[in-house]
Protein backbone atom coordinates (compact mmCIF):
# COMPACT_ATOMS: atom_id res chain seq x y z
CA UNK A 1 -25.55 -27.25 -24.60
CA UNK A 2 -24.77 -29.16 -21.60
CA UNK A 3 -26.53 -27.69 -17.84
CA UNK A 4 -22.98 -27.44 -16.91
CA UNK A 5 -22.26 -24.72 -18.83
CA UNK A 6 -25.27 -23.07 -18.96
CA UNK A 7 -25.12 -22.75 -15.23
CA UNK A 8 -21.40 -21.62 -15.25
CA UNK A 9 -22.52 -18.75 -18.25
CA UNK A 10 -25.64 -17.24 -16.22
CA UNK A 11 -25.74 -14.48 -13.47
CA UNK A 12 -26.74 -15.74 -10.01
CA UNK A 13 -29.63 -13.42 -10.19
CA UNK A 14 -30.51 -13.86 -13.23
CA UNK A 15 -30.35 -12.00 -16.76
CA UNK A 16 -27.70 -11.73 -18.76
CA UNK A 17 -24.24 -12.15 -18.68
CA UNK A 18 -21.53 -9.60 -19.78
CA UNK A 19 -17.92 -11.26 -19.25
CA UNK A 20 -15.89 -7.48 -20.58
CA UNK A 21 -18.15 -5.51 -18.20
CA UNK A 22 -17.98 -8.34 -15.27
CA UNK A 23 -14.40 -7.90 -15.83
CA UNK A 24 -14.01 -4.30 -16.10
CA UNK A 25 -15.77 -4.54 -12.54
CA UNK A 26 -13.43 -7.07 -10.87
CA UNK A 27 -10.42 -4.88 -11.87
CA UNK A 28 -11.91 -1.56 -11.01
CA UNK A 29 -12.53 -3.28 -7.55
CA UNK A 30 -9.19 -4.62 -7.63
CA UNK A 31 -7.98 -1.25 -8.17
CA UNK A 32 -9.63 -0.13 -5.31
CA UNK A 33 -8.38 -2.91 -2.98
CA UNK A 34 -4.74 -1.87 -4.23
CA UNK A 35 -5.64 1.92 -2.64
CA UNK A 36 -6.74 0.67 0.21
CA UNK A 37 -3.43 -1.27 0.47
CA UNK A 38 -1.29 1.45 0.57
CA UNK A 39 -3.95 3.31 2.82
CA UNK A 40 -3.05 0.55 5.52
CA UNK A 41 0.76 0.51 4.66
CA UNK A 42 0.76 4.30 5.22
CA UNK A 43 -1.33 3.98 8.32
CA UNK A 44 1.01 0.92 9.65
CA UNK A 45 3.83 3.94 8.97
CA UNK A 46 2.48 6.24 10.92
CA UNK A 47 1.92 4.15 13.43
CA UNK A 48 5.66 3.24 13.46
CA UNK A 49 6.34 6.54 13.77
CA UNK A 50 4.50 7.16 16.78
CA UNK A 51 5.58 4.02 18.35
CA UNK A 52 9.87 4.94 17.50
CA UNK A 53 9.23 8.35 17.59
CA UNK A 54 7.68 9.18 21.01
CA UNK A 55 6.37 6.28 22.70
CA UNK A 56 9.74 4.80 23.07
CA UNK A 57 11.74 7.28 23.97
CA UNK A 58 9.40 8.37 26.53
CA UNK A 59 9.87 5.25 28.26
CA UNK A 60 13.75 5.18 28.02
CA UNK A 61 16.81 7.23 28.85
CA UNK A 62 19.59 8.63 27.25
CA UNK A 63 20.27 10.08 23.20
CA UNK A 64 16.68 10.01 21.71
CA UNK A 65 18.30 11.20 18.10
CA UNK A 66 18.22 8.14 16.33
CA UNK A 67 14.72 7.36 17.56
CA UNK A 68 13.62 10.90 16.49
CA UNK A 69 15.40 10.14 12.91
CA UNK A 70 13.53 6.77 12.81
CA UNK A 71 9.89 8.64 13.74
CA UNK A 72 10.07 11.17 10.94
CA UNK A 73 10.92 8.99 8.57
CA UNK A 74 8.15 6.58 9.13
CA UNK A 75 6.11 9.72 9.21
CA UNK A 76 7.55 10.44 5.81
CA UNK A 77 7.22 7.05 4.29
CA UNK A 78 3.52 6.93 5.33
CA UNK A 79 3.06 10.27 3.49
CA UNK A 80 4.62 8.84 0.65
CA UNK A 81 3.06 5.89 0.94
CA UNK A 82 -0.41 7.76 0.93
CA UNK A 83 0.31 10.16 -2.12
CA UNK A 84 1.76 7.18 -4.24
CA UNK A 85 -1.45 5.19 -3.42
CA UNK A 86 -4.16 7.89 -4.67
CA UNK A 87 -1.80 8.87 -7.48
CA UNK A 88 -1.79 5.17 -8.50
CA UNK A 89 -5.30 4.78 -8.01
CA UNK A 90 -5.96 7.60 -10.73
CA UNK A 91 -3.57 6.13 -12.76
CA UNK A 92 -4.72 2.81 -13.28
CA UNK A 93 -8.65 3.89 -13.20
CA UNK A 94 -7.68 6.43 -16.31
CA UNK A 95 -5.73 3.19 -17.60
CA UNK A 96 -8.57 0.90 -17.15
CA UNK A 97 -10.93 3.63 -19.23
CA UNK A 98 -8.81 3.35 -21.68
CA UNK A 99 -8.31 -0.53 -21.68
CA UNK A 100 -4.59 -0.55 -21.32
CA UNK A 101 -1.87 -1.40 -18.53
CA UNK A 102 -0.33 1.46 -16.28
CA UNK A 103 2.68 0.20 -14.84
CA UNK A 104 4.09 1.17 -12.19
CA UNK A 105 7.17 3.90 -11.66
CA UNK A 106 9.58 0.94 -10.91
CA UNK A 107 12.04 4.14 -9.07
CA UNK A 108 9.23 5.40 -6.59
CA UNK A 109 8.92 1.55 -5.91
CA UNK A 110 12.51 1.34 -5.33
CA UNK A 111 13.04 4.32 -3.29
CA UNK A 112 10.31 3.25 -1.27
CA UNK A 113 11.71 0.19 -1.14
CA UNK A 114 15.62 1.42 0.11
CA UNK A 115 13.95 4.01 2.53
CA UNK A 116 11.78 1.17 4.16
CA UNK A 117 15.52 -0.71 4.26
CA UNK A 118 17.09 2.55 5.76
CA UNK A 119 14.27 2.90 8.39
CA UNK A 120 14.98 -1.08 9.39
CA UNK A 121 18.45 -0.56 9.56
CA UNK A 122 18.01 2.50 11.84
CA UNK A 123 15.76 0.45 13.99
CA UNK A 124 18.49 -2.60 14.21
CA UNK A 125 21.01 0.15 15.11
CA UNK A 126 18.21 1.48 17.85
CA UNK A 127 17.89 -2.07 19.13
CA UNK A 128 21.46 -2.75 19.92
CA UNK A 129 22.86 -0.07 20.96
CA UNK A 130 19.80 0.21 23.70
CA UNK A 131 20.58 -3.89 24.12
């Protein structure tokens, strides 16, 4: 056996290698990156929310309906986004025990999707009509 695959086979520290439980690791971690993903996606929500929701209208005149529209549903879609996340999390981590494949509910992905589009669209209509 060549060094240069002994050295790729061996654990930096040491001992002995196990490629199914060094890769049961990476995608448990992975898993957990995903969570935290949607953590920041409902957090950058919220923050949306705030920011359409009270912050601007506090600092302009007129009809504040549309921006009060656009703050609870970024409020909303953070919620979502929050409950999908740890739901998903479970999901896969059961999946993972089980060594299979969870997909994903392709309709809570696309109405996340067309209310993230809505909430846009709302914004656009905020943004020109305030032009």
């Amino acid at each position: 056996m060549s060094s240069r695959r002994r050295i790729d086979r061996e654990p930096p520290e040491g001992g002995r290698f196990d490629e199914a439980g060094d890769a049961t690791r990476r995608t448990h971690l992975a898993n957990e990156r995903t969570y935290l993903a949607w953590w920041r996606s409902g957090l950058a929500s919220m923050a949306g929310s705030i920011g359409t929701g009270r912050l601007v209208p506090a600092l302009t005149t007129g009809n504040h309906v549309l921006y009060t529209i656009s703050g609870i549903g970024f409020a909303l879609l953070g919620v979502a986004f929050f409950v999908y996340g740890w739901q998903r999390y479970r999901e896969v981590d059961r999946a993972i025990a089980r060594g299979e494949y969870a997909r994903p509910d392709e309709r809570l992905l696309a109405a996340l999707a067309g209310v993230g589009v809505a909430l846009a669209v709302i914004v656009l209509v905020i943004v020109l009509v305030d032009a």
